[in-house]
N, C-alpha and C. Protein backbone atom coordinates (compact mmCIF):
# COMPACT_ATOMS: atom_id res chain seq x y z
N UNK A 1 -14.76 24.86 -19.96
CA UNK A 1 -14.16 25.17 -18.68
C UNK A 1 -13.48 23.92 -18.14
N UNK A 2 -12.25 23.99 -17.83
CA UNK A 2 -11.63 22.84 -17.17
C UNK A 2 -11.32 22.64 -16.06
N UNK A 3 -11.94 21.77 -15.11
CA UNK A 3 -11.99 21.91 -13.84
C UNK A 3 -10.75 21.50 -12.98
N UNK A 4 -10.15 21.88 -12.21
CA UNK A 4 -8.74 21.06 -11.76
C UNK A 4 -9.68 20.07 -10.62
N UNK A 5 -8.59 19.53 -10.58
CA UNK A 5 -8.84 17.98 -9.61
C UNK A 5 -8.26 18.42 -8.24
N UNK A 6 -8.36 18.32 -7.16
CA UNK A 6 -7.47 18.17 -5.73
C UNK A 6 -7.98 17.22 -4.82
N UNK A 7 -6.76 16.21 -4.34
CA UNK A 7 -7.27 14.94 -4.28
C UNK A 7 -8.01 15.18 -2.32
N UNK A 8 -8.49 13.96 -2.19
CA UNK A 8 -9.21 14.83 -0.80
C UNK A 8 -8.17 15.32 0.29
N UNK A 9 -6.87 15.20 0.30
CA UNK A 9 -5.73 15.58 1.40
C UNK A 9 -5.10 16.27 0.71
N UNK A 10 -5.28 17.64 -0.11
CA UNK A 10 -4.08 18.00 -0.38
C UNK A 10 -3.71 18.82 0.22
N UNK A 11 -2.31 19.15 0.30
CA UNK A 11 -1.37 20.39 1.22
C UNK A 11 -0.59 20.55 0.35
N UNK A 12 -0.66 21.24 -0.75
CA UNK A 12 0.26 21.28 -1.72
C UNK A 12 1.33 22.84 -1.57
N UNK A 13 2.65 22.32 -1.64
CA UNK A 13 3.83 23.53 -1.15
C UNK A 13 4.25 23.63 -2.23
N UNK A 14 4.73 25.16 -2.85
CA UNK A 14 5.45 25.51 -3.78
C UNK A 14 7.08 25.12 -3.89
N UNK A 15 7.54 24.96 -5.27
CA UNK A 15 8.35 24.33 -5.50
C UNK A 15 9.41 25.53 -4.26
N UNK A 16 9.45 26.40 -4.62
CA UNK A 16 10.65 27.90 -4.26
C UNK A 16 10.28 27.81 -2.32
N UNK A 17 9.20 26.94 -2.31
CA UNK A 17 9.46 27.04 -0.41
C UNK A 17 10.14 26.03 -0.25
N UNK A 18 9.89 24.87 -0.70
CA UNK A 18 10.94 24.00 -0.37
C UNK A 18 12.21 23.22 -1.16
N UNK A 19 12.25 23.80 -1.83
CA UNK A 19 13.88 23.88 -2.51
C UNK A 19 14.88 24.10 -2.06
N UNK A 20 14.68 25.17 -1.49
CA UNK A 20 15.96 26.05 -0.97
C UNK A 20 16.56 25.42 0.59
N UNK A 21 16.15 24.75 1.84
CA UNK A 21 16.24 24.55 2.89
C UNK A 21 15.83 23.19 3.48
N UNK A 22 16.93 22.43 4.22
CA UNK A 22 16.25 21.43 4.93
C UNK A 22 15.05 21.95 5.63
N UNK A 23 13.62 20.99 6.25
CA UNK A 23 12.32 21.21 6.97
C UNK A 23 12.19 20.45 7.20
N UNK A 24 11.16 20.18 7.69
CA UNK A 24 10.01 19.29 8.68
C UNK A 24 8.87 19.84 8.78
N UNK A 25 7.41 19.34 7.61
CA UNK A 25 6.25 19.41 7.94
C UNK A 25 5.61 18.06 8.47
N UNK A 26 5.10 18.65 9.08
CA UNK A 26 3.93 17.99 9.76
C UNK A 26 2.67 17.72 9.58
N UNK A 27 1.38 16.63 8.85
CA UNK A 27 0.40 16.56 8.34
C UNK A 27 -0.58 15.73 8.94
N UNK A 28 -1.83 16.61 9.25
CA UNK A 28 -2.85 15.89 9.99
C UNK A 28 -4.03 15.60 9.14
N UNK A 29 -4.65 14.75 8.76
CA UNK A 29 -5.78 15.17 7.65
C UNK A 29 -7.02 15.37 9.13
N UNK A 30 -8.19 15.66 8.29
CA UNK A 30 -9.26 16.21 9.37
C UNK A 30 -10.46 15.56 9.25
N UNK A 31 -11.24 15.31 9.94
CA UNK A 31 -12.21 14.06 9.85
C UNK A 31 -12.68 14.16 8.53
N UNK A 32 -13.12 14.88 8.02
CA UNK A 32 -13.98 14.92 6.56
C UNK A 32 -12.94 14.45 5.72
N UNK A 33 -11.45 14.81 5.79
CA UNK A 33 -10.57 14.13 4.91
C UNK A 33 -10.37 12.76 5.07
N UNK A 34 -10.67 12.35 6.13
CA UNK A 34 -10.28 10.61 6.59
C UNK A 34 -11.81 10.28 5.84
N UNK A 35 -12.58 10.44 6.14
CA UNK A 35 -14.08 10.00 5.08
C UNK A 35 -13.68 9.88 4.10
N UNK A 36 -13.20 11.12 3.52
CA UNK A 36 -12.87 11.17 1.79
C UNK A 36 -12.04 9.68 1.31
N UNK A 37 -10.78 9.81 2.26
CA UNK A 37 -10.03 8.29 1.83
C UNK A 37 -10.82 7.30 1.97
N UNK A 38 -11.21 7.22 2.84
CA UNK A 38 -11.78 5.88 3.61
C UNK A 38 -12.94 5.61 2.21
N UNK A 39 -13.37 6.37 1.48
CA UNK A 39 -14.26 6.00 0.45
C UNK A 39 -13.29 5.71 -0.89
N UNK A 40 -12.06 6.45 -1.12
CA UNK A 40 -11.76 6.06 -2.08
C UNK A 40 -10.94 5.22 -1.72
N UNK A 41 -10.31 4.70 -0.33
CA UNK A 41 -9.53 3.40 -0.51
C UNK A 41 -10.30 2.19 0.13
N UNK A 42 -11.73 2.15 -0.04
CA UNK A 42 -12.73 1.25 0.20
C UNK A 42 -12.49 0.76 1.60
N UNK A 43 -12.28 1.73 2.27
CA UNK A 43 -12.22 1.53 3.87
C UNK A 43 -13.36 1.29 4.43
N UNK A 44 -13.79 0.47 5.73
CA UNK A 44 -14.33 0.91 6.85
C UNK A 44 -14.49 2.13 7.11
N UNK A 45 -12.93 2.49 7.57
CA UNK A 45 -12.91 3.81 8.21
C UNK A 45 -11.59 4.06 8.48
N UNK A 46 -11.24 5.46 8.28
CA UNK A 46 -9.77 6.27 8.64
C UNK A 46 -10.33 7.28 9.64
N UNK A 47 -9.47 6.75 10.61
CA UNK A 47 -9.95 7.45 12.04
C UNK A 47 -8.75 8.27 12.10
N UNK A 48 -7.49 7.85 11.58
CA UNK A 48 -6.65 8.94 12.01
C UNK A 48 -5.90 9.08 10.70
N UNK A 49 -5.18 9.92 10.50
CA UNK A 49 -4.09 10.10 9.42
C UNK A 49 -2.77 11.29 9.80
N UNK A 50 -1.75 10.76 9.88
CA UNK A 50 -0.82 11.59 10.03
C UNK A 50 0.58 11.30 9.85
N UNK A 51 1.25 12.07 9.33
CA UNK A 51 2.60 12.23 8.59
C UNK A 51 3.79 13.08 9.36
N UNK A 52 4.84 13.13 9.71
CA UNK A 52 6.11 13.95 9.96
C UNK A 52 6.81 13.80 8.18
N UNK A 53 7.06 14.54 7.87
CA UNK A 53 7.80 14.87 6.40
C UNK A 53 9.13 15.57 6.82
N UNK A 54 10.51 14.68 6.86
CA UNK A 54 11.83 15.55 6.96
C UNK A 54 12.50 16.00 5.02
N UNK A 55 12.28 17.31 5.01
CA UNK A 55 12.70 17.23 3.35
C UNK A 55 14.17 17.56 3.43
N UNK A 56 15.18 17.40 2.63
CA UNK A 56 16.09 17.32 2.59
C UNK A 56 16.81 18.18 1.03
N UNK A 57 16.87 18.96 0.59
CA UNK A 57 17.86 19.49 -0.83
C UNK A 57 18.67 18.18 -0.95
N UNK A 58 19.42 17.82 -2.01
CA UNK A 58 20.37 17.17 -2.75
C UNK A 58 20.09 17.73 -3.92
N UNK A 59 21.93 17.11 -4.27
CA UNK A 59 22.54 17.60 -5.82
C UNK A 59 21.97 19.00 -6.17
N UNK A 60 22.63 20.05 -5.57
CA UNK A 60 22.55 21.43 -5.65
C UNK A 60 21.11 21.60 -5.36
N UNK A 61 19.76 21.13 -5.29
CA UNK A 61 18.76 21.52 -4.91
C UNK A 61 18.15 21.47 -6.11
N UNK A 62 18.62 20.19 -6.85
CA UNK A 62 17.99 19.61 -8.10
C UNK A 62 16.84 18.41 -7.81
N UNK A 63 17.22 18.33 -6.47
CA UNK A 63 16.88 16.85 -6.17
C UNK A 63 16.48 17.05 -4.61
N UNK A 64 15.10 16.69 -4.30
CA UNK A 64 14.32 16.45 -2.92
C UNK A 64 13.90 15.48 -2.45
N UNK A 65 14.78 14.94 -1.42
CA UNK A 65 14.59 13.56 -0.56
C UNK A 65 13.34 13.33 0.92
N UNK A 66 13.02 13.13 0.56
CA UNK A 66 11.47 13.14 1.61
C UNK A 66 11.49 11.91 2.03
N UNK A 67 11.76 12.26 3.84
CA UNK A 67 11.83 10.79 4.47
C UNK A 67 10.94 10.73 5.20
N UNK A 68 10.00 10.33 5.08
CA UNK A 68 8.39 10.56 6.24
C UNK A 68 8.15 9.52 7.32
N UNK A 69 7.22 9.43 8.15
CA UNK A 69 6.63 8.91 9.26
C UNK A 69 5.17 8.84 8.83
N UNK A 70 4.77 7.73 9.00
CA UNK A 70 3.15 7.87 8.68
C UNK A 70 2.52 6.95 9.67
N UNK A 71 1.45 7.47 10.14
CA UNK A 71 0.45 6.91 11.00
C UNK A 71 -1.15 7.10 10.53
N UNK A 72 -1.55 5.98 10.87
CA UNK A 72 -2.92 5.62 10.51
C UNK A 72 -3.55 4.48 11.49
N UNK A 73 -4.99 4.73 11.66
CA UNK A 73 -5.90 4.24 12.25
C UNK A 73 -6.70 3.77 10.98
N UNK A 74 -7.23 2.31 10.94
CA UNK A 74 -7.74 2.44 9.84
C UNK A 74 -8.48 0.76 10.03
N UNK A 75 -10.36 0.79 9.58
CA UNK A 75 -10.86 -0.26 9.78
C UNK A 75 -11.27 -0.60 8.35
N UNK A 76 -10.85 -2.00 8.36
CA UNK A 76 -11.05 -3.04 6.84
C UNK A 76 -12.12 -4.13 6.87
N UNK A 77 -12.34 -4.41 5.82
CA UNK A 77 -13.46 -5.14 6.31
C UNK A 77 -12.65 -6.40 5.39
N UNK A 78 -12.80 -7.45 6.06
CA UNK A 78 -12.48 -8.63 6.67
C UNK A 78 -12.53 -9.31 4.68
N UNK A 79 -11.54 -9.47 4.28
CA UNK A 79 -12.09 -10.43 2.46
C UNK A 79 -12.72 -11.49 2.66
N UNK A 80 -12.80 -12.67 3.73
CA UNK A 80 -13.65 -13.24 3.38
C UNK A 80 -14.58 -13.52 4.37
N UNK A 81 -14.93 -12.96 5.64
CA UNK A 81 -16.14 -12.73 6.87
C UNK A 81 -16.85 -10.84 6.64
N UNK A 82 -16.39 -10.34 5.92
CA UNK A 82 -16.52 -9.05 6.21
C UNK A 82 -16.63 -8.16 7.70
N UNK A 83 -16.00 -9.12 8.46
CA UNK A 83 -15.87 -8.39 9.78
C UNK A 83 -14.74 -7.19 9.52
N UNK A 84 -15.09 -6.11 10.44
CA UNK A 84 -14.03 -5.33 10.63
C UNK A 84 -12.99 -5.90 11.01
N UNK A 85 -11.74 -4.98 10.64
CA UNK A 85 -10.54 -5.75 11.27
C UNK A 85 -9.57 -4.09 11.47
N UNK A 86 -9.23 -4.07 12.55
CA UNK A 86 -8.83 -2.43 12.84
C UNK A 86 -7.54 -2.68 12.94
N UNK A 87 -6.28 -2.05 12.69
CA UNK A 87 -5.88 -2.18 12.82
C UNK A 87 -4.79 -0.82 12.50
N UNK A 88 -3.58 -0.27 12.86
CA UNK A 88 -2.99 0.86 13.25
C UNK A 88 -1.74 0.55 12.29
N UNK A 89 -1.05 1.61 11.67
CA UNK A 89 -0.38 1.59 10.62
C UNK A 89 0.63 2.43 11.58
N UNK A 90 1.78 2.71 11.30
CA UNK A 90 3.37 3.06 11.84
C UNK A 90 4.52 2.79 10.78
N UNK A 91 4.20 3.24 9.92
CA UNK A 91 5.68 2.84 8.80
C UNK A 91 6.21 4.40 8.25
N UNK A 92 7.58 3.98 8.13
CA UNK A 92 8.39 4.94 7.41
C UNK A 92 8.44 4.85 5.56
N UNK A 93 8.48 5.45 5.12
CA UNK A 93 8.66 5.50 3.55
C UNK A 93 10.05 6.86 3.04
N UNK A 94 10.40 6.73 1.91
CA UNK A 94 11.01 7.29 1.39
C UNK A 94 10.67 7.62 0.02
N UNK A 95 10.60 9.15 -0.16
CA UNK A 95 10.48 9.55 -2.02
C UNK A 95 11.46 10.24 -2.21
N UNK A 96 11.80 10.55 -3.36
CA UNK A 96 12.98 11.50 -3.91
C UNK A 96 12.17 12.54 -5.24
N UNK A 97 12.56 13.49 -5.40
CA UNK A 97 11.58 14.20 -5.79
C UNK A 97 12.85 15.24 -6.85
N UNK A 98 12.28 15.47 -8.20
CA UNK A 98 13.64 16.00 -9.39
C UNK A 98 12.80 16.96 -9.84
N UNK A 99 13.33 18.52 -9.69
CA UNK A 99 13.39 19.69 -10.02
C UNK A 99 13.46 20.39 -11.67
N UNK A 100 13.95 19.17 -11.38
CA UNK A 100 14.94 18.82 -13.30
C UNK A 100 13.74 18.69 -14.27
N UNK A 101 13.73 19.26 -15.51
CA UNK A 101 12.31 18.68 -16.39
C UNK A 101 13.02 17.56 -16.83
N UNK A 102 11.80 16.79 -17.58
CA UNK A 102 12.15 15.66 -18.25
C UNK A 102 12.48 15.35 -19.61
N UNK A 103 13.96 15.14 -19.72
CA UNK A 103 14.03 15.15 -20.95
C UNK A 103 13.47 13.67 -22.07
N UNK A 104 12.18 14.57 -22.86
CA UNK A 104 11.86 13.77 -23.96
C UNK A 104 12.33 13.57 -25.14
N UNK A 105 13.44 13.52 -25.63
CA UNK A 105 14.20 13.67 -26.48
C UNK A 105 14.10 11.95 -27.00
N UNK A 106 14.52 11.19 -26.22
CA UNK A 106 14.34 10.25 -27.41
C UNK A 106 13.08 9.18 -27.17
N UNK A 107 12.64 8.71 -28.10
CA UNK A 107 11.64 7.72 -28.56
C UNK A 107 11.32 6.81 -27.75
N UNK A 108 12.53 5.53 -27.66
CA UNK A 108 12.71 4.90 -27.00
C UNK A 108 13.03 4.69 -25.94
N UNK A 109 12.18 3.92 -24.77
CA UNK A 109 12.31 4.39 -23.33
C UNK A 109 12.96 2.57 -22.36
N UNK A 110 13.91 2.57 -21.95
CA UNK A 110 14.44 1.62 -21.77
C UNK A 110 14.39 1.20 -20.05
N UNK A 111 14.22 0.10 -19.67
CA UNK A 111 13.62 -0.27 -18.09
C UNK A 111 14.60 -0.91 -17.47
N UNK A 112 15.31 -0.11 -16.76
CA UNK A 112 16.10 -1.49 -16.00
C UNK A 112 15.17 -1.85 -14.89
N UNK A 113 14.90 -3.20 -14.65
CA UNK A 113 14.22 -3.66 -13.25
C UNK A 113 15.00 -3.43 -11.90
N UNK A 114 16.11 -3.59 -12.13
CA UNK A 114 17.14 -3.76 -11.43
C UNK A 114 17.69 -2.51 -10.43
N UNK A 115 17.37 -1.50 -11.58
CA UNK A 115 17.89 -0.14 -10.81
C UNK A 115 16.33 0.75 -9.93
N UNK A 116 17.24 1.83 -9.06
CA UNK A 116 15.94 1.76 -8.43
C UNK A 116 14.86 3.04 -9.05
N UNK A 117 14.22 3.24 -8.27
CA UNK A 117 12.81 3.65 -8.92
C UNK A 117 13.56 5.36 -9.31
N UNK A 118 12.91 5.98 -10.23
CA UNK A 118 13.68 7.14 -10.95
C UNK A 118 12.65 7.99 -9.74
N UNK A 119 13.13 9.31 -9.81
CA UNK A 119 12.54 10.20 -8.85
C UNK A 119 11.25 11.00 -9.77
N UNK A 120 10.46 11.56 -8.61
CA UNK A 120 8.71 11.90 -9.24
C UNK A 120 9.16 13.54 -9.41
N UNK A 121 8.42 13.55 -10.68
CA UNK A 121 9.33 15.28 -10.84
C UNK A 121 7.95 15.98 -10.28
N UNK A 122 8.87 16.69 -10.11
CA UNK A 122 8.04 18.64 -9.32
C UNK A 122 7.15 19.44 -10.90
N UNK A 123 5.75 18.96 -10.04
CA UNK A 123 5.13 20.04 -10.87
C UNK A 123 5.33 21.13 -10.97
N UNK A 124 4.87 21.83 -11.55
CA UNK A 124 4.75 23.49 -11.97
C UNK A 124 4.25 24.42 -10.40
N UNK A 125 3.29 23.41 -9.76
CA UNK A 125 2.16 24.30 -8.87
C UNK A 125 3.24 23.93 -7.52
N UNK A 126 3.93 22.99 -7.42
CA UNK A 126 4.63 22.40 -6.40
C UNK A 126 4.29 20.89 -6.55
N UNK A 127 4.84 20.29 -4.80
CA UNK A 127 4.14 19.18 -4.66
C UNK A 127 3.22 19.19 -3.62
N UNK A 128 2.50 18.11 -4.19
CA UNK A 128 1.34 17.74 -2.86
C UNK A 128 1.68 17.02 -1.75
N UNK A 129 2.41 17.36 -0.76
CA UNK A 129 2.61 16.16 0.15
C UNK A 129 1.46 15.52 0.71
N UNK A 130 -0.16 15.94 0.65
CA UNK A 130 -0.80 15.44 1.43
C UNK A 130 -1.31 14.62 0.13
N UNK A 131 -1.02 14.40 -0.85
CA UNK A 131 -1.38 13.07 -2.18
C UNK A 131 -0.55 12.31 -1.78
N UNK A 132 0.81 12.59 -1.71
CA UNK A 132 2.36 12.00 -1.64
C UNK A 132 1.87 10.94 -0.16
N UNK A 133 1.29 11.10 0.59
CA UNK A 133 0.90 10.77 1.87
C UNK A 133 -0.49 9.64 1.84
N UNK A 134 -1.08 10.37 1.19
CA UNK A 134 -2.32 9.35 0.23
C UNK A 134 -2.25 8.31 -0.34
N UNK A 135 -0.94 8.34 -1.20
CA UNK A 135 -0.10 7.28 -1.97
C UNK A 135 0.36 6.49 -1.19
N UNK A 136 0.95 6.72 -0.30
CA UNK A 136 1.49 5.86 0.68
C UNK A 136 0.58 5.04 1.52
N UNK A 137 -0.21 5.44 2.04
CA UNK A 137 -0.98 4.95 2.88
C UNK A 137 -2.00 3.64 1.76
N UNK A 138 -1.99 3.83 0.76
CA UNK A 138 -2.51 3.01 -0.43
C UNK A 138 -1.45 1.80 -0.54
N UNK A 139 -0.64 2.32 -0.23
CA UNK A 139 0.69 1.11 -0.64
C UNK A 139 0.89 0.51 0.45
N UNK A 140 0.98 1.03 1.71
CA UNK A 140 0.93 0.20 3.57
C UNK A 140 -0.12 -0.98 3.13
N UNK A 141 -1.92 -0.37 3.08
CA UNK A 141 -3.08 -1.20 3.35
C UNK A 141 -2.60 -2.07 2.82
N UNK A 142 -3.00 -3.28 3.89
CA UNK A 142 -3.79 -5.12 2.82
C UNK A 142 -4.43 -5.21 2.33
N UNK A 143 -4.23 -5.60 0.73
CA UNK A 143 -4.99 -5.88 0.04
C UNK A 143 -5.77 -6.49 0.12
N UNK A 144 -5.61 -7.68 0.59
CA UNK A 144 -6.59 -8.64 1.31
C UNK A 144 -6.66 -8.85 2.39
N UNK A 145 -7.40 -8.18 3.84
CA UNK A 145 -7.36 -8.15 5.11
C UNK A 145 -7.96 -9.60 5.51
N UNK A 146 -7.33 -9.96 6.86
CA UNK A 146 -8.41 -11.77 6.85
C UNK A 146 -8.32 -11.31 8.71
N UNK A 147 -8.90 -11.43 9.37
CA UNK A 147 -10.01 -11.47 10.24
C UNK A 147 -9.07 -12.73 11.12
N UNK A 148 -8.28 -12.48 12.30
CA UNK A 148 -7.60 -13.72 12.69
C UNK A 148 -8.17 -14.69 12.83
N UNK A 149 -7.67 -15.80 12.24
CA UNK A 149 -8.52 -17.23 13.10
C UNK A 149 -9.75 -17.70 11.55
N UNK A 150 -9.69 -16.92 10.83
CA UNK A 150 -10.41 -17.00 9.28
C UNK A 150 -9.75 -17.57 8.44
N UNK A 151 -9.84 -19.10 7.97
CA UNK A 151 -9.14 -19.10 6.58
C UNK A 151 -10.13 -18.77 5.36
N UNK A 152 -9.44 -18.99 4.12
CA UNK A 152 -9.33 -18.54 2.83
C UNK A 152 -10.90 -19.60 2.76
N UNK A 153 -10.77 -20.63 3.06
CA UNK A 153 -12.24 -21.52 2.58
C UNK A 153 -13.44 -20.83 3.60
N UNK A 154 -13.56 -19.45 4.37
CA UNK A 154 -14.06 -19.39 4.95
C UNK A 154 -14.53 -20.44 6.96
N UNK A 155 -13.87 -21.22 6.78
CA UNK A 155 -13.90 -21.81 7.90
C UNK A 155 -12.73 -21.43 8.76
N UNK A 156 -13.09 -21.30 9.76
CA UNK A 156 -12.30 -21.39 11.26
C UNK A 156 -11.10 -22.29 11.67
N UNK A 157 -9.58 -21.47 11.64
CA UNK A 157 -8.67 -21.78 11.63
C UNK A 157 -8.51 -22.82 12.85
N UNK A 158 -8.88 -21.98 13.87
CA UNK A 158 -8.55 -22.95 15.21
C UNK A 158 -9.54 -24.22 15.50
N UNK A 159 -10.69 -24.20 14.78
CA UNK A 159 -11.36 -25.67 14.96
C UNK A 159 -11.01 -26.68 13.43
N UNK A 160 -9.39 -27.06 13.83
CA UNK A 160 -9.01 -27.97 12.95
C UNK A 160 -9.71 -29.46 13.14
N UNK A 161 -9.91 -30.48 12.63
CA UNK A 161 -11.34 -32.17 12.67
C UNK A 161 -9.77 -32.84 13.48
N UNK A 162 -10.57 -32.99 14.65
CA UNK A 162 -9.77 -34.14 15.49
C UNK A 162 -9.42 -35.54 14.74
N UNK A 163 -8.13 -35.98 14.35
CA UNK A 163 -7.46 -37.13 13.95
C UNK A 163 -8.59 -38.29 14.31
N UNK A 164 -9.25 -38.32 15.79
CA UNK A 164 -10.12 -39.26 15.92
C UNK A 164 -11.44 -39.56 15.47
N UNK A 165 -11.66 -38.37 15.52
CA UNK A 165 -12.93 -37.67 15.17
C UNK A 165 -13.41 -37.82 13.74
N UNK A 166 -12.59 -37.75 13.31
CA UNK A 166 -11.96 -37.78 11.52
C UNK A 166 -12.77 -39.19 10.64
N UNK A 167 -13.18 -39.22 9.53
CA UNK A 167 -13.73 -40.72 9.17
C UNK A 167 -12.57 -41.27 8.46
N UNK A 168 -11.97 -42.57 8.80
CA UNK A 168 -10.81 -43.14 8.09
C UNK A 168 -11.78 -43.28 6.89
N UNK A 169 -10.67 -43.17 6.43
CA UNK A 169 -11.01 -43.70 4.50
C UNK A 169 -9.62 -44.68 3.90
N UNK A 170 -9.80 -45.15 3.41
CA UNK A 170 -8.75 -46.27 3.03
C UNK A 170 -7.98 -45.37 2.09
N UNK A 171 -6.85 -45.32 1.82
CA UNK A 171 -6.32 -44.65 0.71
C UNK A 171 -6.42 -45.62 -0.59
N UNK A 172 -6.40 -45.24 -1.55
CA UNK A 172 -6.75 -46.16 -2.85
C UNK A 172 -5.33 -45.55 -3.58
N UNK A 173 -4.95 -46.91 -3.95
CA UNK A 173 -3.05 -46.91 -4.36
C UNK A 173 -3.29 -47.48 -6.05
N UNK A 174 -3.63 -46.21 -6.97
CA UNK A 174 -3.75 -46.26 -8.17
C UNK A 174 -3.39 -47.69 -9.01
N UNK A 175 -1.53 -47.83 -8.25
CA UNK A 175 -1.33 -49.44 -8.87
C UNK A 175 -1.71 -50.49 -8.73
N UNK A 176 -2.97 -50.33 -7.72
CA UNK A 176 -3.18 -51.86 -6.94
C UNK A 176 -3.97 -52.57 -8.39
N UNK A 177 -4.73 -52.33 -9.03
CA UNK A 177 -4.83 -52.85 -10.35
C UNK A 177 -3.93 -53.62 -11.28
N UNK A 178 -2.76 -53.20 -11.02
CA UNK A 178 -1.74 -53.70 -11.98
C UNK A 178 -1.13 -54.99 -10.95
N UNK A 179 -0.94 -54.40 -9.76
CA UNK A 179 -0.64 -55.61 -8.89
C UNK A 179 -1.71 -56.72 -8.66
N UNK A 180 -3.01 -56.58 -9.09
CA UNK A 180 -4.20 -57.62 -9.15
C UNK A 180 -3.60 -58.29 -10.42
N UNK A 181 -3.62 -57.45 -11.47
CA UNK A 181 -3.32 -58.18 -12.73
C UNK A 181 -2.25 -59.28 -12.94
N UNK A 182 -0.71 -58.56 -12.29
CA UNK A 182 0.28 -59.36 -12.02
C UNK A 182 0.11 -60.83 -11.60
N UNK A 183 -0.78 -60.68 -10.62
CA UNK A 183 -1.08 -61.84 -9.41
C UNK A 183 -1.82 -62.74 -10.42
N UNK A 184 -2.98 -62.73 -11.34
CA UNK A 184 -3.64 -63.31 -11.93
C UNK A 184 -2.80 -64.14 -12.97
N UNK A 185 -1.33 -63.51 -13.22
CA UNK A 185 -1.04 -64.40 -14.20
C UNK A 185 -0.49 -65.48 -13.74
């Protein structure tokens, strides 16, 4: 028996609803779904999640341009204090989405870096915008969240060692050896 997978947000729309017509969905996930992320994107916590999706047809309705709005509430825990660090997400993204199957025809698969990213083809069942939304919100988070006022050695940004305060140390000038030696002759 093979079990299908559905990731914890899905809202998945058939290809034939949105093909045919510009829209605008709208996506809220629901507390048990913000848990679900918040565990698989090693959150604190997702307090909120929400999306505006404007879809768009191109190239005869071969091709689906999805220009979204995403909002998130979302607490991290701190990389190197593990304090929370909360903080509210507001970004736009863009996908393009191909109707078209993929032709496997040849062997060899060639990369331009340069050009931009090829479009995510349309499953069979549709797409998921609430994965498509999942994805995104994976790509917003910091990877490494830091806790203001935290540096990387763990010590406290704003209590930098007062210049006075400080123990002089003589600097030691590698050549002074050679300039002893000089002198001796």
């Amino acid at each position: 028996m093979v079990s299908r997978y559905e990731n914890e947000f899905s809202r998945r729309y058939p290809a034939d609803r949105i093909q045919a017509r510009s829209q605008v969905i709208e996506l809220k996930a629901k507390p048990e779904e913000c848990a679900a992320l918040a565990r698989r994107f090693d959150l604190v916590e997702l307090n909120n999640l929400s999306a505006v999706l404007n879809l768009e047809p191109k190239g005869k309705g071969s091709l689906l341009l999805v220009t979204g709005q995403l909002k998130a509430d979302v607490i991290q825990a701190c990389a190197v204090s593990a304090e929370p660090i909360i903080s509210s997400l507001d970004e736009s993204f863009e996908i393009l989405y191909s109707f078209d199957p993929v032709d496997e025809a040849g062997d060899e698969i060639l990369i331009d870096m340069d050009a931009e990213d090829p479009p995510e083809m349309v499953e069979l069942q549709g797409i998921d915008f609430g994965e498509a939304v999942a994805q995104q919100l994976a790509v917003m988070l910091d990877p490494y969240p830091r806790k203001s006022g935290v540096s990387w050695d763990g010590e406290s940004v704003d209590e930098a060692p007062d210049e006075e305060k400080a123990p002089q140390t003589e600097k030691h000038n590698p050549f002074s050896v050679l300039k002893d030696l000089q002198s001796k002759k």
